[in-house]
PDB file of N, CA and C in Angstrom:
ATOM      1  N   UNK A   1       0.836  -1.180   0.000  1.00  0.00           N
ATOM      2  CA  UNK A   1       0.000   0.000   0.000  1.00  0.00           C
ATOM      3  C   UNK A   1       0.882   1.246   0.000  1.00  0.00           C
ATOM      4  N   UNK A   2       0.245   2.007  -0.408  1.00  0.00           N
ATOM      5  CA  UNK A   2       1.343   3.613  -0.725  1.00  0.00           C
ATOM      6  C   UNK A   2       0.708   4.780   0.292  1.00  0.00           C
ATOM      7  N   UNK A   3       1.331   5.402   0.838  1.00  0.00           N
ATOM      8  CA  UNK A   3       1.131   6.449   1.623  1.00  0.00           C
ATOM      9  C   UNK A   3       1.451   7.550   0.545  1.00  0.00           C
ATOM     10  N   UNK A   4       0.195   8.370   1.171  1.00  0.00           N
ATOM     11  CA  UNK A   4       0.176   9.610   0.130  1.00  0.00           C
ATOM     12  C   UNK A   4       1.265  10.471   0.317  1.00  0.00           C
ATOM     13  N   UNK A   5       2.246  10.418   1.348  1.00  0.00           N
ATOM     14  CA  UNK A   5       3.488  11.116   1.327  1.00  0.00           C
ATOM     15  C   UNK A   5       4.653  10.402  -0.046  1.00  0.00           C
ATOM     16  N   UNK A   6       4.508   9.336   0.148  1.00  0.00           N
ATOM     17  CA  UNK A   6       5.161   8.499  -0.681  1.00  0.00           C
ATOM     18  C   UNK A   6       5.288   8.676  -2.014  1.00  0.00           C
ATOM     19  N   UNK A   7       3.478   9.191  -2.426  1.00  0.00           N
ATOM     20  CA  UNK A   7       2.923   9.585  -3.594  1.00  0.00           C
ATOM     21  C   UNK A   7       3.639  10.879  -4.264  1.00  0.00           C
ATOM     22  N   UNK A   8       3.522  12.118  -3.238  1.00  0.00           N
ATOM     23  CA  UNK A   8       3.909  13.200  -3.110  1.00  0.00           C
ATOM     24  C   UNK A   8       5.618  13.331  -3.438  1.00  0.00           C
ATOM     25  N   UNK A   9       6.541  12.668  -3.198  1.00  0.00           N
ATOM     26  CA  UNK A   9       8.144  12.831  -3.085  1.00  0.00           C
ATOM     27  C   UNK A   9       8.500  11.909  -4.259  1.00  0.00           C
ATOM     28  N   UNK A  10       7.748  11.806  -5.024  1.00  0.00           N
ATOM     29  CA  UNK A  10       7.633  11.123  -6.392  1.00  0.00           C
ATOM     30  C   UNK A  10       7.328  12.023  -7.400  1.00  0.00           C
ATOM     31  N   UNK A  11       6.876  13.252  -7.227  1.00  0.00           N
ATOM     32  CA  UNK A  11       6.741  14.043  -8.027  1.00  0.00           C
ATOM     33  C   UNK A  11       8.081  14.545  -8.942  1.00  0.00           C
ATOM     34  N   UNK A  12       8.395  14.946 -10.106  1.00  0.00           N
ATOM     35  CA  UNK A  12       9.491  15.193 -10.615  1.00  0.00           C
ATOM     36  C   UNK A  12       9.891  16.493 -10.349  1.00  0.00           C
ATOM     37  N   UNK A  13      11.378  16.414  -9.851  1.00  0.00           N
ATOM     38  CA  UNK A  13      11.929  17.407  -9.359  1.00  0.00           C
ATOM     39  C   UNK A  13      12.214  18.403 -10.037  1.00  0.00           C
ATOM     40  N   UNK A  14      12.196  18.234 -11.148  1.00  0.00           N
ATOM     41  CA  UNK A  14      12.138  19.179 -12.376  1.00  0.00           C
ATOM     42  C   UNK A  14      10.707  20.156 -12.845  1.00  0.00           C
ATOM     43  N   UNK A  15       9.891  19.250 -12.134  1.00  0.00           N
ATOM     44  CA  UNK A  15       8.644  20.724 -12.666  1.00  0.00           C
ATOM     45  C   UNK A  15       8.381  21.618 -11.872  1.00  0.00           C
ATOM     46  N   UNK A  16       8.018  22.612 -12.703  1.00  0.00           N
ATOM     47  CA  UNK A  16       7.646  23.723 -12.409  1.00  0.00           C
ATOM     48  C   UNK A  16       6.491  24.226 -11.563  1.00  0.00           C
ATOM     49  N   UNK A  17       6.543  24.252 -10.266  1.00  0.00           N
ATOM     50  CA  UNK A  17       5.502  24.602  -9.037  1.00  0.00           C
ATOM     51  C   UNK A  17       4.518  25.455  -9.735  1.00  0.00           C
ATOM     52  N   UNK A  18       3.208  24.941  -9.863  1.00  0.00           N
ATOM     53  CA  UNK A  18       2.429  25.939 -10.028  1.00  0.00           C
ATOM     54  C   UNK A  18       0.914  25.848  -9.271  1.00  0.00           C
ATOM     55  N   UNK A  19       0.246  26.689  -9.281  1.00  0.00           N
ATOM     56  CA  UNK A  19      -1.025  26.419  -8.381  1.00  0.00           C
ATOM     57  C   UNK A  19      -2.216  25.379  -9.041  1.00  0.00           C
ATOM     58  N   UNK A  20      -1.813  25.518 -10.133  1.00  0.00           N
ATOM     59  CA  UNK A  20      -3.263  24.783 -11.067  1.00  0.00           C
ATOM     60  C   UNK A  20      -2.879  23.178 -11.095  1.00  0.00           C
ATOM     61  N   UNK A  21      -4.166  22.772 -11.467  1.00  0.00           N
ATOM     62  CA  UNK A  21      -3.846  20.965 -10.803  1.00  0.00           C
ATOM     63  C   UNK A  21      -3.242  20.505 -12.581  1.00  0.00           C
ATOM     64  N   UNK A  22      -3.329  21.064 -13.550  1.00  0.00           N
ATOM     65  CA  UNK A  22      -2.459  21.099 -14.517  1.00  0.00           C
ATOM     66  C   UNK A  22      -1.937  22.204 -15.377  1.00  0.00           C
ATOM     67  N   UNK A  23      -0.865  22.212 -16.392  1.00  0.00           N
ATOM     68  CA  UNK A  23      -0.576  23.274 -17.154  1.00  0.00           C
ATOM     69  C   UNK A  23       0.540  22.941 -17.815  1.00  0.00           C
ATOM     70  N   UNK A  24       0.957  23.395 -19.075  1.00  0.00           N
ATOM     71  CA  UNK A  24       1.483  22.648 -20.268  1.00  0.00           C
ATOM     72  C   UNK A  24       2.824  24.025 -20.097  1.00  0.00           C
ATOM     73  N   UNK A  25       4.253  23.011 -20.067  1.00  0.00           N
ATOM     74  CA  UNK A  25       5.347  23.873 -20.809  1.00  0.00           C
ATOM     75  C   UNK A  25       5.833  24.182 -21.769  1.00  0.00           C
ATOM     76  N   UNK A  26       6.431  25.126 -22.691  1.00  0.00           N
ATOM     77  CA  UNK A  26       7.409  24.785 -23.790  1.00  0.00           C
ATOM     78  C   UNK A  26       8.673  24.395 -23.407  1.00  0.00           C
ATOM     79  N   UNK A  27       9.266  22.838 -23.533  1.00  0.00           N
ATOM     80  CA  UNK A  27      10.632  22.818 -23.075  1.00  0.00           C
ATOM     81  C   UNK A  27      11.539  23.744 -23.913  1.00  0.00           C
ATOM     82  N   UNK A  28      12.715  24.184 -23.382  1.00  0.00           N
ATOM     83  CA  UNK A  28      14.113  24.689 -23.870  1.00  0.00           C
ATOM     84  C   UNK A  28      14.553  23.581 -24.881  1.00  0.00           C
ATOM     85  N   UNK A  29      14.907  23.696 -26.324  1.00  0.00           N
ATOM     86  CA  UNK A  29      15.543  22.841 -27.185  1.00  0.00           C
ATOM     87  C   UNK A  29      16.827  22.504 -26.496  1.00  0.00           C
ATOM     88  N   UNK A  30      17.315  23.690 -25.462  1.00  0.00           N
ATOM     89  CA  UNK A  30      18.925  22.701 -24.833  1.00  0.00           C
ATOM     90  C   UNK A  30      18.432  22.264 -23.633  1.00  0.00           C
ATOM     91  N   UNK A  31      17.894  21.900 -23.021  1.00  0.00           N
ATOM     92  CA  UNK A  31      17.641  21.602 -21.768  1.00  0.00           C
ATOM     93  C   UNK A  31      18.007  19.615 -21.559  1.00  0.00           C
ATOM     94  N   UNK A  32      18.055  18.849 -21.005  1.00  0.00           N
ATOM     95  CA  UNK A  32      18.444  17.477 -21.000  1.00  0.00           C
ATOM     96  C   UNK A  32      17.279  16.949 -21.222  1.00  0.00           C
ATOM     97  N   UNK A  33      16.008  17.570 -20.592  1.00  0.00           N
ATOM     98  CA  UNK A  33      14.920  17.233 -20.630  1.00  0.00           C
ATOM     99  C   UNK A  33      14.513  16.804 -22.724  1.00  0.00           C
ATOM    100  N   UNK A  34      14.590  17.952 -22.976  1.00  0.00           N
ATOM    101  CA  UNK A  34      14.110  18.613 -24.261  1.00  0.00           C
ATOM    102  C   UNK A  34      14.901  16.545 -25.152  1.00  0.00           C
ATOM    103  N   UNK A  35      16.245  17.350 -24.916  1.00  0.00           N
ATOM    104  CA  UNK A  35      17.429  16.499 -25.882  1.00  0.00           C
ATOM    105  C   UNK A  35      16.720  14.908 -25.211  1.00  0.00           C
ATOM    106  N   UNK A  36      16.949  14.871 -24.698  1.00  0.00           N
ATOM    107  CA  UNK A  36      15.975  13.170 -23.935  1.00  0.00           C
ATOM    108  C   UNK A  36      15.001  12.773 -24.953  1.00  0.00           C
ATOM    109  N   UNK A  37      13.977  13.216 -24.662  1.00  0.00           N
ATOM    110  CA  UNK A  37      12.521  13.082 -25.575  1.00  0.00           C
ATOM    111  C   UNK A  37      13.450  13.301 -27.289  1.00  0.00           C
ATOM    112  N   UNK A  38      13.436  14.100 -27.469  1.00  0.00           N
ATOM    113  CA  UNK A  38      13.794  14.219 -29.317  1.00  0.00           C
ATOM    114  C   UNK A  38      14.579  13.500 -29.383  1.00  0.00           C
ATOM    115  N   UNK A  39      15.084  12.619 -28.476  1.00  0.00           N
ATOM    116  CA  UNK A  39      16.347  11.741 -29.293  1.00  0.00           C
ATOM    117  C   UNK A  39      15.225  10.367 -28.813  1.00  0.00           C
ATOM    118  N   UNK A  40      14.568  10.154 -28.173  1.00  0.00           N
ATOM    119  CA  UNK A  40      13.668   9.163 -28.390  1.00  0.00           C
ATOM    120  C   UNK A  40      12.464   9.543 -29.175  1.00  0.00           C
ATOM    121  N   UNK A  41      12.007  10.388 -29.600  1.00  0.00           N
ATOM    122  CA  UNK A  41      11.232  10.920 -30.663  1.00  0.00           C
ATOM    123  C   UNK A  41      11.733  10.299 -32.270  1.00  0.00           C
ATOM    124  N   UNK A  42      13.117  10.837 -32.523  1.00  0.00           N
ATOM    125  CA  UNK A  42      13.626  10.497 -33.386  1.00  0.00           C
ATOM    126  C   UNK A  42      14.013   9.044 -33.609  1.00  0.00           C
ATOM    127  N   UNK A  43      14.198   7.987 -32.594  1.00  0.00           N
ATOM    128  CA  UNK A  43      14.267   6.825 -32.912  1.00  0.00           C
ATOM    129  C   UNK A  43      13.029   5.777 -33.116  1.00  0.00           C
ATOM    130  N   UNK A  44      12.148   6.603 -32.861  1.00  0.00           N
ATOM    131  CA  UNK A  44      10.996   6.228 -32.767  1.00  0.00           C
ATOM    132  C   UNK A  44       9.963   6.069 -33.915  1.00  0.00           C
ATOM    133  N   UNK A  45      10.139   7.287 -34.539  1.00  0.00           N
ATOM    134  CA  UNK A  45       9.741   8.043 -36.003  1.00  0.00           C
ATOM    135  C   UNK A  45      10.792   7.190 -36.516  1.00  0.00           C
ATOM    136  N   UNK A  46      12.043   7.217 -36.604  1.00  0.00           N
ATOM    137  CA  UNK A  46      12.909   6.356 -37.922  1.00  0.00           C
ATOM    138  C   UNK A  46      12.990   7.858 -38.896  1.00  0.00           C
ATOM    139  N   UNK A  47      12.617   8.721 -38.651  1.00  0.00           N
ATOM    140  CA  UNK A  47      12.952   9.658 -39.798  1.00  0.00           C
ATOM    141  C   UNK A  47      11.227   9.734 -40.418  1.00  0.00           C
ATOM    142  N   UNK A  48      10.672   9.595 -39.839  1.00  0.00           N
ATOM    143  CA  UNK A  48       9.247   9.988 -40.405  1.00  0.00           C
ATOM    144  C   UNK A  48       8.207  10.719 -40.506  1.00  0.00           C
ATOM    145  N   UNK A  49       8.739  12.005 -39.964  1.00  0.00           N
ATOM    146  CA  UNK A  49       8.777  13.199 -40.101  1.00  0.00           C
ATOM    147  C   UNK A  49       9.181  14.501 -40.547  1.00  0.00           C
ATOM    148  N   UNK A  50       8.847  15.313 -40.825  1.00  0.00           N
ATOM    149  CA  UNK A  50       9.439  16.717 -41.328  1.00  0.00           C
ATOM    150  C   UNK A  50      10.034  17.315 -40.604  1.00  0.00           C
ATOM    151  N   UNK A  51       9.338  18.108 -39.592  1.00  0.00           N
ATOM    152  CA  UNK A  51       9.991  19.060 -38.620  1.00  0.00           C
ATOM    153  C   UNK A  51       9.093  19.147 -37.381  1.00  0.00           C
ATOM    154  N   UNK A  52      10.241  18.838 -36.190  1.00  0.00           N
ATOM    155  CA  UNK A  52       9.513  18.977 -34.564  1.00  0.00           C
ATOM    156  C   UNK A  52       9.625  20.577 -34.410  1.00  0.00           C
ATOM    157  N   UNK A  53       8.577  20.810 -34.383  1.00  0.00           N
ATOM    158  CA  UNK A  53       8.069  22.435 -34.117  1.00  0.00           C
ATOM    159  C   UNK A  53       8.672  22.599 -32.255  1.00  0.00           C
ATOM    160  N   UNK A  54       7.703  21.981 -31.609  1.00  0.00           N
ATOM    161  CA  UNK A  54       8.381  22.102 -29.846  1.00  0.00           C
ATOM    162  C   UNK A  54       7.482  20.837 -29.499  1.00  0.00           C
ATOM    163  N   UNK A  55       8.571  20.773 -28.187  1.00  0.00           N
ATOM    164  CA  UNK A  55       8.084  19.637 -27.190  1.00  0.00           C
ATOM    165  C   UNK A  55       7.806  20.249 -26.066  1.00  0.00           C
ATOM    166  N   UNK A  56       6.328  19.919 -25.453  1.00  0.00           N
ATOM    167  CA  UNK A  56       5.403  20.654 -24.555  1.00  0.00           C
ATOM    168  C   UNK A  56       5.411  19.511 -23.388  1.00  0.00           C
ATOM    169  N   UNK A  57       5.576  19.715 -21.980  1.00  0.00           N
ATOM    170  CA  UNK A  57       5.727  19.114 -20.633  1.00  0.00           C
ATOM    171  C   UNK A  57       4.327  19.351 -20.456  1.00  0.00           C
ATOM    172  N   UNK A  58       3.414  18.284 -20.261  1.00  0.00           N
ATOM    173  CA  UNK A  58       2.271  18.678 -19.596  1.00  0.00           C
ATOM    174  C   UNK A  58       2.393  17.971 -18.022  1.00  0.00           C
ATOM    175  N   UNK A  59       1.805  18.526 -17.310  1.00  0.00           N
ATOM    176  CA  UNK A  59       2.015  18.821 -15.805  1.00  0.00           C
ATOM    177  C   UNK A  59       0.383  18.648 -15.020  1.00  0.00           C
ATOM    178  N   UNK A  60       0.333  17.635 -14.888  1.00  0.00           N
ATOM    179  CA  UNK A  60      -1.526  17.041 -14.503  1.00  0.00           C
ATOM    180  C   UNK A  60      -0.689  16.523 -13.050  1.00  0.00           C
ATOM    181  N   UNK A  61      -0.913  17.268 -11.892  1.00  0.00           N
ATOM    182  CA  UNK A  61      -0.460  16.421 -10.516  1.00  0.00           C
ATOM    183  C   UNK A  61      -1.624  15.119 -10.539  1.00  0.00           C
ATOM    184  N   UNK A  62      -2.676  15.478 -10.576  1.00  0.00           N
ATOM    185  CA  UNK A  62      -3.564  14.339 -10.188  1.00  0.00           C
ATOM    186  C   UNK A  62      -3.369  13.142 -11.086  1.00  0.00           C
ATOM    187  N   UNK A  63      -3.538  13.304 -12.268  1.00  0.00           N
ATOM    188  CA  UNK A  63      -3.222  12.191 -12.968  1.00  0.00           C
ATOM    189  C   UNK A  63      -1.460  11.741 -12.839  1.00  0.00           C
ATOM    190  N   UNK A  64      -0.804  12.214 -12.386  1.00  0.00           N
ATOM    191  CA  UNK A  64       0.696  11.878 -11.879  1.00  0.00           C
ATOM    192  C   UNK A  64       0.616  11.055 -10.341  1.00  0.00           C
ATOM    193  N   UNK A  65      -0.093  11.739  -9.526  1.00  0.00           N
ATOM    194  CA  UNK A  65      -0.580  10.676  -8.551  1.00  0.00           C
ATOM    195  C   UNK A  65      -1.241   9.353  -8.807  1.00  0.00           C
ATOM    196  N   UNK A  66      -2.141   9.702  -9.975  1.00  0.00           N
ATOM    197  CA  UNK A  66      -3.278   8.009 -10.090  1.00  0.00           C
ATOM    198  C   UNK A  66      -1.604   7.072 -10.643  1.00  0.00           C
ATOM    199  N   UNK A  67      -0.886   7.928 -11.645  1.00  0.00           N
ATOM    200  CA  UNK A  67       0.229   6.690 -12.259  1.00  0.00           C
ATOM    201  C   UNK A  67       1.159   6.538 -11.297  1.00  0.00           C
ATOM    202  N   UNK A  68       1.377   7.272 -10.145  1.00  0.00           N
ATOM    203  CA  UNK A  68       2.153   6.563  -9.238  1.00  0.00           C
ATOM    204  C   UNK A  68       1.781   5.341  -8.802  1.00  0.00           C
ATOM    205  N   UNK A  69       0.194   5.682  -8.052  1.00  0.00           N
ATOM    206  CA  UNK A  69      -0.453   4.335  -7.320  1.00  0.00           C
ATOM    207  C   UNK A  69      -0.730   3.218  -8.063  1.00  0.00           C
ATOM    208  N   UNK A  70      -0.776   3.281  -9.875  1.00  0.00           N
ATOM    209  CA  UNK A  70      -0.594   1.986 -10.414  1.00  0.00           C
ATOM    210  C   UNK A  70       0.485   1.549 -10.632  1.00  0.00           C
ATOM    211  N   UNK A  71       1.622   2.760 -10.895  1.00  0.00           N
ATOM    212  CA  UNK A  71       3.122   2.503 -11.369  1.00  0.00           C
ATOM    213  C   UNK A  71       3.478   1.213 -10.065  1.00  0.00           C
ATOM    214  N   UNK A  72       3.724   1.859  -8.664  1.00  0.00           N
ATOM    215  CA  UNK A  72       3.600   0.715  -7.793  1.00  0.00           C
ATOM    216  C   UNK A  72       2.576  -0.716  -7.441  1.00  0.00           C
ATOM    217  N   UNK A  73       1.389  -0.447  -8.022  1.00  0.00           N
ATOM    218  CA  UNK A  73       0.959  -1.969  -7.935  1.00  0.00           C
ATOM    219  C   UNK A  73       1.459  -2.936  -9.176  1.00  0.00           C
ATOM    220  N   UNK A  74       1.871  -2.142 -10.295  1.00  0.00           N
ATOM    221  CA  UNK A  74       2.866  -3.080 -11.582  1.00  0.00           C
ATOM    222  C   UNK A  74       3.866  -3.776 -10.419  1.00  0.00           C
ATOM    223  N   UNK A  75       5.087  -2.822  -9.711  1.00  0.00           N
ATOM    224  CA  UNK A  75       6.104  -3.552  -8.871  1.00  0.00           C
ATOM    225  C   UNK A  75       5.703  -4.171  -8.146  1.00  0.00           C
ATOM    226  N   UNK A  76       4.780  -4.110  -7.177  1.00  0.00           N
ATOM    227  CA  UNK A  76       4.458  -5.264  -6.158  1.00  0.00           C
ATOM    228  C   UNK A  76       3.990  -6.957  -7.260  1.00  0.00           C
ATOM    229  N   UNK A  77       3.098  -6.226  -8.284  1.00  0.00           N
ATOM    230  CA  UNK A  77       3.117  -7.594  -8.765  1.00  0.00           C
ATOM    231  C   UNK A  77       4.173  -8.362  -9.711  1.00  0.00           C
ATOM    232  N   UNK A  78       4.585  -7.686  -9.997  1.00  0.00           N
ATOM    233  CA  UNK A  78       5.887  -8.235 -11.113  1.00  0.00           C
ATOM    234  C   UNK A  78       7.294  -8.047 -10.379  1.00  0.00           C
ATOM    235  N   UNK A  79       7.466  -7.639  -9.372  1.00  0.00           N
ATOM    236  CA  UNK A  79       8.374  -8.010  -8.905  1.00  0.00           C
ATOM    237  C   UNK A  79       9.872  -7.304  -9.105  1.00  0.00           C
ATOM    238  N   UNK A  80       9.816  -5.873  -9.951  1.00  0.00           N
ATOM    239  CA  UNK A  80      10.536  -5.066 -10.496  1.00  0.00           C
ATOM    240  C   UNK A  80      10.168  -4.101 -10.903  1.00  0.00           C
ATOM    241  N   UNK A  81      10.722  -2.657 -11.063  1.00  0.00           N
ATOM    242  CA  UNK A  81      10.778  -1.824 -11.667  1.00  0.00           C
ATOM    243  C   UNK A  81      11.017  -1.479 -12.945  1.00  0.00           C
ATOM    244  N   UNK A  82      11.965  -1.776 -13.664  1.00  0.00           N
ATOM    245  CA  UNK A  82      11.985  -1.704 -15.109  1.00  0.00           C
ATOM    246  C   UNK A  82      11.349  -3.364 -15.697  1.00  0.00           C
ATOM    247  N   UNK A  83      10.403  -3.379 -15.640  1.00  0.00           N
ATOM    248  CA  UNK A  83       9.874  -5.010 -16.490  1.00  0.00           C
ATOM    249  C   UNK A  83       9.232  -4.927 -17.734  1.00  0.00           C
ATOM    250  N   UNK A  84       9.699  -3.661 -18.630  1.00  0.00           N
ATOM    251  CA  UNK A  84       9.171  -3.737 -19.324  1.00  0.00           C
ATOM    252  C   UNK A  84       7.349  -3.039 -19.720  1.00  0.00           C
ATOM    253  N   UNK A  85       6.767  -2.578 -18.722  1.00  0.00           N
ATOM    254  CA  UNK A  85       6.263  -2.339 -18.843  1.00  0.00           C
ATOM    255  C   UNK A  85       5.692  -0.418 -19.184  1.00  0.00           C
ATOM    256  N   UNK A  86       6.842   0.147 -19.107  1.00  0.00           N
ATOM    257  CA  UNK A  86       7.072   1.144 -19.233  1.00  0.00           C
ATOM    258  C   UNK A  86       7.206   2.165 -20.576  1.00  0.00           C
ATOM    259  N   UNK A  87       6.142   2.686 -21.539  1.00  0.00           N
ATOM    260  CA  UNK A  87       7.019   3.387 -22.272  1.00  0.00           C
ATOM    261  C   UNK A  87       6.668   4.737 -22.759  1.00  0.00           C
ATOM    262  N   UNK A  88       7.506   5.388 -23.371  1.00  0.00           N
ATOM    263  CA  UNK A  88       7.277   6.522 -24.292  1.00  0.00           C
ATOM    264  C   UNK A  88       6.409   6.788 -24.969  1.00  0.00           C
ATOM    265  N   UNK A  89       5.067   7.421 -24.853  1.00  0.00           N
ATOM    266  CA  UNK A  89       3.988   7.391 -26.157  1.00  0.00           C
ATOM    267  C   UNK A  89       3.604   8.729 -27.057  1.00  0.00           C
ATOM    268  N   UNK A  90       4.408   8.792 -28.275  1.00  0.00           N
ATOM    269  CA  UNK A  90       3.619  10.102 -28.446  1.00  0.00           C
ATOM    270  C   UNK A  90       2.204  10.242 -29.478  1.00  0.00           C
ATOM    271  N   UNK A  91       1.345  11.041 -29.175  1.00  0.00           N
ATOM    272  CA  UNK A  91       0.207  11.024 -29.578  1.00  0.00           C
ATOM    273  C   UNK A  91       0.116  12.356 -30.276  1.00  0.00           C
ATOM    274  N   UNK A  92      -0.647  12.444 -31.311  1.00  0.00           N
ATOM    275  CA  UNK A  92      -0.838  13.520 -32.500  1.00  0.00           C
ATOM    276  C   UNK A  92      -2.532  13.888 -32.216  1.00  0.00           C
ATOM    277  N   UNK A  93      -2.965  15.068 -32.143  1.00  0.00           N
ATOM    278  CA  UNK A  93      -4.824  14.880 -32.278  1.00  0.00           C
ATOM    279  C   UNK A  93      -4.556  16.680 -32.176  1.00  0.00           C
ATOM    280  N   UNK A  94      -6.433  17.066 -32.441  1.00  0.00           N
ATOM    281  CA  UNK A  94      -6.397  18.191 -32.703  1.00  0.00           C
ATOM    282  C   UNK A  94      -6.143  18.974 -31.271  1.00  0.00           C
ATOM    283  N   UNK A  95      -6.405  20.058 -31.485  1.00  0.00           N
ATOM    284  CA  UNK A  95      -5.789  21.086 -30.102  1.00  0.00           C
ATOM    285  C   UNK A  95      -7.139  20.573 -29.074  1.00  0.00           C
ATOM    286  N   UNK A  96      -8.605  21.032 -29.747  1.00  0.00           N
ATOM    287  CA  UNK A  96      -9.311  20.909 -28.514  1.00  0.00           C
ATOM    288  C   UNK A  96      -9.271  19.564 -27.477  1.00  0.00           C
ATOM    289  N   UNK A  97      -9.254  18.073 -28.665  1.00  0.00           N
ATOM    290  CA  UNK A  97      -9.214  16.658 -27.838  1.00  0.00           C
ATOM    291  C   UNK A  97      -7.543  17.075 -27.078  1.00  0.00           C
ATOM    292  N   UNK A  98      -6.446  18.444 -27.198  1.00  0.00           N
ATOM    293  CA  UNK A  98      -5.620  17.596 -26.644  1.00  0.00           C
ATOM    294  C   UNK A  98      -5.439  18.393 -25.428  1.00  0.00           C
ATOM    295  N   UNK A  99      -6.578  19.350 -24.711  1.00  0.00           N
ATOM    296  CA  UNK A  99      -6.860  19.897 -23.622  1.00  0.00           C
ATOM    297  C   UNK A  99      -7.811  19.264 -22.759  1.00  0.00           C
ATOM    298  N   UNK A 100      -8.660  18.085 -23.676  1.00  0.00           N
ATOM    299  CA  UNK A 100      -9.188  17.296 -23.045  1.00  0.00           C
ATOM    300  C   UNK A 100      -8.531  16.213 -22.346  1.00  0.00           C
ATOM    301  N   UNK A 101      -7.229  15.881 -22.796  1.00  0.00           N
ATOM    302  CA  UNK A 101      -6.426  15.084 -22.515  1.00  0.00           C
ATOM    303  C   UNK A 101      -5.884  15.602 -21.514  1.00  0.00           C
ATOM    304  N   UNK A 102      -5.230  16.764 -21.652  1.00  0.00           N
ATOM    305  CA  UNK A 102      -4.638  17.016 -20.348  1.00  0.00           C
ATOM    306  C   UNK A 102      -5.677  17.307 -19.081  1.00  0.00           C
ATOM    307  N   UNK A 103      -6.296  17.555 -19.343  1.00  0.00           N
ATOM    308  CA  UNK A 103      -7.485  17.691 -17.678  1.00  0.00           C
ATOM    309  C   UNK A 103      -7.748  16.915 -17.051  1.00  0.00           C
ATOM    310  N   UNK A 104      -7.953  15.554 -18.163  1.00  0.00           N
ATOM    311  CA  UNK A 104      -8.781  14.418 -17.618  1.00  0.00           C
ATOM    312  C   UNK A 104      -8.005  13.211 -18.200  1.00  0.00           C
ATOM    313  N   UNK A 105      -6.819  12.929 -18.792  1.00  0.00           N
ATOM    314  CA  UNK A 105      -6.270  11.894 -19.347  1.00  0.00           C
ATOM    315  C   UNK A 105      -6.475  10.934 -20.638  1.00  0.00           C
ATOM    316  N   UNK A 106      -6.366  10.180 -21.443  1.00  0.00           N
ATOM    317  CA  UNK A 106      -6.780   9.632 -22.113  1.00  0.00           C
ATOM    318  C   UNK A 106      -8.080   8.781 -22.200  1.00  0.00           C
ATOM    319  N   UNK A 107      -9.097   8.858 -22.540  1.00  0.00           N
ATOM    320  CA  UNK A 107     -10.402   8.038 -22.647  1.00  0.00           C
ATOM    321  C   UNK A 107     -10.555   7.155 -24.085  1.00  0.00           C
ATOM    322  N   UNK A 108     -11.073   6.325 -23.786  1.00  0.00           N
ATOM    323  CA  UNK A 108     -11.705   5.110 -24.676  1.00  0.00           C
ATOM    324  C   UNK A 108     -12.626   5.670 -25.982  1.00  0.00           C
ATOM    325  N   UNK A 109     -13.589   6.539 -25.333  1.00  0.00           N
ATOM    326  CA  UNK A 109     -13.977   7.462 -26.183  1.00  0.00           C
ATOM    327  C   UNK A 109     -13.260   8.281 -26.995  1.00  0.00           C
ATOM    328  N   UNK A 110     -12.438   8.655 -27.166  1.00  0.00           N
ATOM    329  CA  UNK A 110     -11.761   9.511 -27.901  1.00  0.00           C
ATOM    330  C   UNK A 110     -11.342   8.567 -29.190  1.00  0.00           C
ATOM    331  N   UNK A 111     -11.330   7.480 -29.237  1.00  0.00           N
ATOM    332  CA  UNK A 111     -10.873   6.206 -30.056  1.00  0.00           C
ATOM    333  C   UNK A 111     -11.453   7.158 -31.529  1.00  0.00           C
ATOM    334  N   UNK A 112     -10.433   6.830 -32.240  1.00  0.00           N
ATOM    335  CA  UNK A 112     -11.123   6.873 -33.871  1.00  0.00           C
ATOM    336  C   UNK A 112     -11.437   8.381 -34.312  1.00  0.00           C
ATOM    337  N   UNK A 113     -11.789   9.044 -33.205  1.00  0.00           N
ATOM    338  CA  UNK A 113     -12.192  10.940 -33.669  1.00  0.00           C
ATOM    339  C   UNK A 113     -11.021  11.620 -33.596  1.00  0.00           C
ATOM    340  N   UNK A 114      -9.597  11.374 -33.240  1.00  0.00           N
ATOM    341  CA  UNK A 114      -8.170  12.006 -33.338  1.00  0.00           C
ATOM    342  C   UNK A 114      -7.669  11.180 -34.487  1.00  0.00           C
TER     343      UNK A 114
END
């Protein structure tokens, strides 16, 4: 079981304190953060793209809490931390579904209309 302190000191030390329970960054193209993602962006794509305009940090505490409390029931049941179950996803859709996304996370519904 996870104590909500537990939950809390899991947060990434890298974001940016803000009052709202979410809100979207533009990363810095030099930042480690930035270079991280585009170099898994790019292996990802294979070159199947034109041009990365920017890479945006979205920042949802609540939905960062719900993936803690499952991130840890994956380890209790599998028995590890990196098992594979972990990855990178990037998703393309129009602006309004992708404010819906950030408020409230990905839904089932959204299937097929992005």
């Amino acid at each position: 079981r996870i104590r909500r302190s537990k939950i809390d000191e899991q947060q990434p030390s890298y974001w940016t304190l803000t009052p709202l329970n979410f809100e979207k960054f533009i990363l810095d193209n030099k930042s480690d953060e930035y270079i991280s993602i585009k170099d898994n962006f790019d292996k990802t794509m294979r070159g199947l793209y034109i041009m990365l305009i920017s890479i945006e940090r979205i920042q949802n505490l609540l939905l960062f809490k719900q993936f803690c409390v499952l991130h840890e029931d994956f380890i209790d049941r599998y028995g590890k931390e990196d098992n594979g179950t972990m990855r990178f996803l990037y998703h393309g859709c129009p602006e309004l579904a992708s404010k819906k996304i950030m408020e409230k996370g990905f839904n089932r519904s959204y299937c097929g209309i992005n």
